[in-house]
N, C-alpha and C. Protein backbone atom coordinates (compact mmCIF):
# COMPACT_ATOMS: atom_id res chain seq x y z
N UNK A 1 165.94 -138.02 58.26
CA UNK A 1 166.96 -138.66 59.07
C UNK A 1 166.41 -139.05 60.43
N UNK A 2 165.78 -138.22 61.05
CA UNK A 2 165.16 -138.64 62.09
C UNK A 2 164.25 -139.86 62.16
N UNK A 3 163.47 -140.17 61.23
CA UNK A 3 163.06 -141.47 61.04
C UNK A 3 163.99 -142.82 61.46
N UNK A 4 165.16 -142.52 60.26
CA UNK A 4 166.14 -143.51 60.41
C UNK A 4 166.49 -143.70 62.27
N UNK A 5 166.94 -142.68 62.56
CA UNK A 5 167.48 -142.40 63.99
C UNK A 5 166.51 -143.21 65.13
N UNK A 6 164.63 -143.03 64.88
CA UNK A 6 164.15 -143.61 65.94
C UNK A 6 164.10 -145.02 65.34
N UNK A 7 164.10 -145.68 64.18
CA UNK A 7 163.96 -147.03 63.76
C UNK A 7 165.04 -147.54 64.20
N UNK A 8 166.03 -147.22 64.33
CA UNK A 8 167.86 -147.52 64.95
C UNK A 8 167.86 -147.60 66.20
N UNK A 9 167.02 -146.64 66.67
CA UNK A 9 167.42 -146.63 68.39
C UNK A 9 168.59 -145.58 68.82
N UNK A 10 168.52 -144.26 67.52
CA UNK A 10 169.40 -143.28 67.84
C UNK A 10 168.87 -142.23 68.38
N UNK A 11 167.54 -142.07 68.28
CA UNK A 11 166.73 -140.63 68.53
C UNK A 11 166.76 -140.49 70.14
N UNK A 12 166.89 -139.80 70.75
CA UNK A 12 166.40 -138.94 72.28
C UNK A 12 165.34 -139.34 72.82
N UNK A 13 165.27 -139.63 74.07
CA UNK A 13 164.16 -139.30 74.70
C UNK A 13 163.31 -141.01 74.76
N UNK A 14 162.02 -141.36 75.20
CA UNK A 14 161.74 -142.29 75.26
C UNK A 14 160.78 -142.81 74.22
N UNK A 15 160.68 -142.23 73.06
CA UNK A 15 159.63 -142.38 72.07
C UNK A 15 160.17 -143.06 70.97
N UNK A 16 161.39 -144.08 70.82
CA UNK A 16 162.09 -144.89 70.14
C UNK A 16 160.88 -146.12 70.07
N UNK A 17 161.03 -146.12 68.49
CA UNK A 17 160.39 -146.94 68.24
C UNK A 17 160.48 -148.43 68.05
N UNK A 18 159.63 -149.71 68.99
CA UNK A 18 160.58 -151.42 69.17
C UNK A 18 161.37 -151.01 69.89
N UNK A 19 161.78 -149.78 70.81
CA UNK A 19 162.99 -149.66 71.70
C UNK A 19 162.81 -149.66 73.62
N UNK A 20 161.60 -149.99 73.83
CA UNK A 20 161.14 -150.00 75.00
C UNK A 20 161.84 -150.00 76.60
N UNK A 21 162.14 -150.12 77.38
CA UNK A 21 162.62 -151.33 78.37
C UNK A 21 161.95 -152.17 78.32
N UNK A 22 162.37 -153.29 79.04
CA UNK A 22 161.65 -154.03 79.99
C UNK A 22 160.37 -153.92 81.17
N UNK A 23 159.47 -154.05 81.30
CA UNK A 23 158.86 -153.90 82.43
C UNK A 23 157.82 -154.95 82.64
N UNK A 24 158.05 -155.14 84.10
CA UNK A 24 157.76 -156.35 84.74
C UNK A 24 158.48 -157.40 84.34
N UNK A 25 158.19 -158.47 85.10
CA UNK A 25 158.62 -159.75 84.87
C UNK A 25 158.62 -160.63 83.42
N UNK A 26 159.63 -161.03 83.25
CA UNK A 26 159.46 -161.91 82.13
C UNK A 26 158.71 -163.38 82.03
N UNK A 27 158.18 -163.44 81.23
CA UNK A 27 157.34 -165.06 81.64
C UNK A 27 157.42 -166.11 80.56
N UNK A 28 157.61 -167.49 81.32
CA UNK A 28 158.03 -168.47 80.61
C UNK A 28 156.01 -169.10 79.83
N UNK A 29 156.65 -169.29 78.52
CA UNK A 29 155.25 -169.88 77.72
C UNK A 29 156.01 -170.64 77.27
N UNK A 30 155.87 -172.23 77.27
CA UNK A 30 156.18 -173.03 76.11
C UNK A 30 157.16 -173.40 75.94
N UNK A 31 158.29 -172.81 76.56
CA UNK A 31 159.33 -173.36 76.51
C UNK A 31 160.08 -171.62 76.01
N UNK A 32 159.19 -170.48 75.83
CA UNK A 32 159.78 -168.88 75.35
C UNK A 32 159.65 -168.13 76.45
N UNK A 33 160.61 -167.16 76.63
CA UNK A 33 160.36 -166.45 77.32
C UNK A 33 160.46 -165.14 76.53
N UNK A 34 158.95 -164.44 77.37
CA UNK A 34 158.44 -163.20 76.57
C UNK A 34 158.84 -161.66 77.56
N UNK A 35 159.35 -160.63 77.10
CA UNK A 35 159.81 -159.91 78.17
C UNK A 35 158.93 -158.99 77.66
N UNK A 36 158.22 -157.84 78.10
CA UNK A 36 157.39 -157.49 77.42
C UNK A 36 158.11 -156.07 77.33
N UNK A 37 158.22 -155.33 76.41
CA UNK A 37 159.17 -153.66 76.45
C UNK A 37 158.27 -152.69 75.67
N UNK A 38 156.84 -152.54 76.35
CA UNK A 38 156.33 -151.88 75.63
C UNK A 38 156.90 -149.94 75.50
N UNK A 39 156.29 -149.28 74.39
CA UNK A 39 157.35 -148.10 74.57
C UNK A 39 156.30 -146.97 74.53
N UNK A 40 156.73 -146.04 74.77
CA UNK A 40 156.12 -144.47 74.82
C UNK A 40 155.81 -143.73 73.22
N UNK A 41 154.67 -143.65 72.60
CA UNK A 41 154.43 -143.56 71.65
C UNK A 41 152.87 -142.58 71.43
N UNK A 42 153.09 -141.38 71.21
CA UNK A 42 151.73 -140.59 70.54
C UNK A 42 151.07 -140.11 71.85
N UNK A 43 151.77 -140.08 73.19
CA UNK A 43 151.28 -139.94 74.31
C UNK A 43 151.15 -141.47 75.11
N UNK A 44 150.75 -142.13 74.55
CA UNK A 44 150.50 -143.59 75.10
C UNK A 44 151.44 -144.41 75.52
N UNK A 45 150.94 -145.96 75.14
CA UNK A 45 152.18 -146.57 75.39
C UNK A 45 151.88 -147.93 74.37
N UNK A 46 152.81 -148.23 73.35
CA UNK A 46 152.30 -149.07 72.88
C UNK A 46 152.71 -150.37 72.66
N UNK A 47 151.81 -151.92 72.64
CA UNK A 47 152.33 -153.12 72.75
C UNK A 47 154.04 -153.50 72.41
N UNK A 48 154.38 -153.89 72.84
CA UNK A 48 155.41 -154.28 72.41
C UNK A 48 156.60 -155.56 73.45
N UNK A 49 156.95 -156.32 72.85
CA UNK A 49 157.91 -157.61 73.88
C UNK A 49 158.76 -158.55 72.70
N UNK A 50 159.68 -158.68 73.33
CA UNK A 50 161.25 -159.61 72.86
C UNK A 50 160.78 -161.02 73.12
N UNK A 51 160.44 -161.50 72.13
CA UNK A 51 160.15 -163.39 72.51
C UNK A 51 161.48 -163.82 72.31
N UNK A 52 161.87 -164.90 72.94
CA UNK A 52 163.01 -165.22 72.90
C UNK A 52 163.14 -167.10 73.21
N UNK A 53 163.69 -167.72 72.87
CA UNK A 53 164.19 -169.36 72.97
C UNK A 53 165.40 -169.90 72.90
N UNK A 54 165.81 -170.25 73.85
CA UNK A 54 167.60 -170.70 73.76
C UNK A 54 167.19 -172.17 72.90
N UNK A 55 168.30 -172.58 72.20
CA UNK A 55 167.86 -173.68 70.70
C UNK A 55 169.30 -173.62 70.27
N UNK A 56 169.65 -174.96 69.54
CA UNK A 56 170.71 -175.54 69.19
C UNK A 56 171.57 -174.65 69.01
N UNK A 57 171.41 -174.01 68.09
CA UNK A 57 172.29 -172.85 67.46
C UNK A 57 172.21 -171.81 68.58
N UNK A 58 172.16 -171.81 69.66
CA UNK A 58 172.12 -170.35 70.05
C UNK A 58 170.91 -169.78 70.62
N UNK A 59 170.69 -168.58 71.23
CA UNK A 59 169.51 -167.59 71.75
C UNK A 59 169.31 -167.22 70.32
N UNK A 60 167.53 -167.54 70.32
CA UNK A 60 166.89 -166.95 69.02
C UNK A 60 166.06 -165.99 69.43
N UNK A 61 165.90 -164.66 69.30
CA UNK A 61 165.04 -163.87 69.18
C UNK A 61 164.13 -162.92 68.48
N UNK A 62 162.86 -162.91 68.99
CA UNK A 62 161.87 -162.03 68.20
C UNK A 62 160.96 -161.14 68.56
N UNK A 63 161.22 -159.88 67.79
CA UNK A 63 160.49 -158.45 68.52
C UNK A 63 159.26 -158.54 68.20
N UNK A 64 158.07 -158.53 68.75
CA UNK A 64 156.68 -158.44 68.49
C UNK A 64 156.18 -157.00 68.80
N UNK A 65 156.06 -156.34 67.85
CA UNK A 65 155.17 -154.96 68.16
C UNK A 65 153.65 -154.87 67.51
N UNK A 66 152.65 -154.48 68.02
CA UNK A 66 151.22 -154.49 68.02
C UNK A 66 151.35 -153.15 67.92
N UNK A 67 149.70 -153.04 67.09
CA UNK A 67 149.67 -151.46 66.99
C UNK A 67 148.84 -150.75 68.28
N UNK A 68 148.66 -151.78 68.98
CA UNK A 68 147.82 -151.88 70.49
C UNK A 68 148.40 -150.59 71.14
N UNK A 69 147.60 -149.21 71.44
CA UNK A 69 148.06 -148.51 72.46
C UNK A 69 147.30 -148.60 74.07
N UNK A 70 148.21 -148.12 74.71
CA UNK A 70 147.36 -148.14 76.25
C UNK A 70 148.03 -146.77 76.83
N UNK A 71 147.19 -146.48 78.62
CA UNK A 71 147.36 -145.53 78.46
C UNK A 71 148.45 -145.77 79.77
N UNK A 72 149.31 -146.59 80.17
CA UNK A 72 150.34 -146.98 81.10
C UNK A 72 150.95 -148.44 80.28
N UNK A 73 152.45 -148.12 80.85
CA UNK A 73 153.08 -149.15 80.32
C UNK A 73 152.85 -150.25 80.88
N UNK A 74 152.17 -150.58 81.92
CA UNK A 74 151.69 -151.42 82.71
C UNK A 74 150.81 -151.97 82.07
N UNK A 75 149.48 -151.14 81.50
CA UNK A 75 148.40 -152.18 80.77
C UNK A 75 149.13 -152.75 79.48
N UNK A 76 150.17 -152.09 78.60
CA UNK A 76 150.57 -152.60 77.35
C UNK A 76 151.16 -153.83 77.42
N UNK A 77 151.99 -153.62 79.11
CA UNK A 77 153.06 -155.19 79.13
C UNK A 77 152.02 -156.08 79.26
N UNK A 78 151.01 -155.83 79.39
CA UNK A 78 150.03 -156.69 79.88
C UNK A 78 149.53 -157.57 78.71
N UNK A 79 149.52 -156.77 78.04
CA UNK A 79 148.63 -156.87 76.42
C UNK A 79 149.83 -157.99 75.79
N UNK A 80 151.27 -157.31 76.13
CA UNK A 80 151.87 -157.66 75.12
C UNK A 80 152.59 -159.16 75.62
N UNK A 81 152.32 -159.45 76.76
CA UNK A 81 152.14 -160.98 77.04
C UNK A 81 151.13 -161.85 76.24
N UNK A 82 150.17 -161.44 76.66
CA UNK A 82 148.81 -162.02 76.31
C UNK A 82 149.15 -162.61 74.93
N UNK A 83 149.62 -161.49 73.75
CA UNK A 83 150.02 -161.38 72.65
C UNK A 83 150.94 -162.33 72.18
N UNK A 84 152.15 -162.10 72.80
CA UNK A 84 152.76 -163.20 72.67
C UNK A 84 152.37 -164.88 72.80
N UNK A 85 151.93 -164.76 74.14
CA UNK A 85 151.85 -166.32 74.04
C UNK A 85 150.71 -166.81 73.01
N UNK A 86 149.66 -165.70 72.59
CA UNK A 86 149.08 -166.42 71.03
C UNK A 86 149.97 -166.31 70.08
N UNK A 87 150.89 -165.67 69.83
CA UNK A 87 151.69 -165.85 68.53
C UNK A 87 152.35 -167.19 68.64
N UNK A 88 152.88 -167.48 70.04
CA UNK A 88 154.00 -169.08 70.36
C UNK A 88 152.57 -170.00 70.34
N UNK A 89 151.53 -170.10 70.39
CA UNK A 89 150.95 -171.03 70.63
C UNK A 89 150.30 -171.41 68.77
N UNK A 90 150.16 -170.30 68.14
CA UNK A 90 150.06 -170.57 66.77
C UNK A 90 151.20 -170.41 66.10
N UNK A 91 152.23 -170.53 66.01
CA UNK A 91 153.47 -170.17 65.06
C UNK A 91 154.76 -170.78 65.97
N UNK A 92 154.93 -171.43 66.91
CA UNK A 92 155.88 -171.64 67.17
C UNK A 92 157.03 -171.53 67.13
N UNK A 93 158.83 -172.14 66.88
CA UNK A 93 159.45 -171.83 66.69
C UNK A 93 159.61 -170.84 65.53
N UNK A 94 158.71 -171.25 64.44
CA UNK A 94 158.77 -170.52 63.29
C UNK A 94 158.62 -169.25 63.28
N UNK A 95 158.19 -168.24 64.13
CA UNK A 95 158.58 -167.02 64.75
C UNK A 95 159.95 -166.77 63.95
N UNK A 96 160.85 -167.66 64.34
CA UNK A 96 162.28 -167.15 63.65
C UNK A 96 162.76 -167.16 62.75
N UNK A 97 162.22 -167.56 61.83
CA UNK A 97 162.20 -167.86 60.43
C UNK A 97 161.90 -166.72 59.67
């Protein structure tokens, strides 16, 4: 059950997994903006950010998690920019698909 709980975003504490905050600034690529929420994981901290595109239908969004650890959430948001804007620059909207 506990599995279920951190994949949900029910478990305690800051080791939720894809459940990050925010940290730092969000940054515009392409027309996406990537927020980066990397999270607390195994001691570390690992990649993780919400790509996101406002589009006809609505705000489309997409969670990008890397198995990338670091050892501050600071270097991961870092990573997990970087990351992003190669995923929008090869895959474009299709991210949402």
């Amino acid at each position: 059950m506990s599995f279920l709980k951190r994949l949900f975003g029910g478990a305690d504490g800051g080791g939720q997994a894809g459940a990050g905050k925010p940290v730092g600034e969000a940054v515009e690529h392409k027309g996406f903006t990537i927020q980066p929420t990397p999270f607390a994981e195994g001691g570390q901290y690992q990649t993780c950010a919400m790509i996101s595109k406002d589009m006809d239908g609505g705000r489309k969004e997409h969670r990008l998690v890397r198995a990338d650890r670091f050892p501050s959430a600071e270097l991961a948001a870092d990573q997990a920019v970087r990351k992003g804007r190669q995923v929008i620059d090869e895959q474009g909207e299709a991210i949402f698909d």
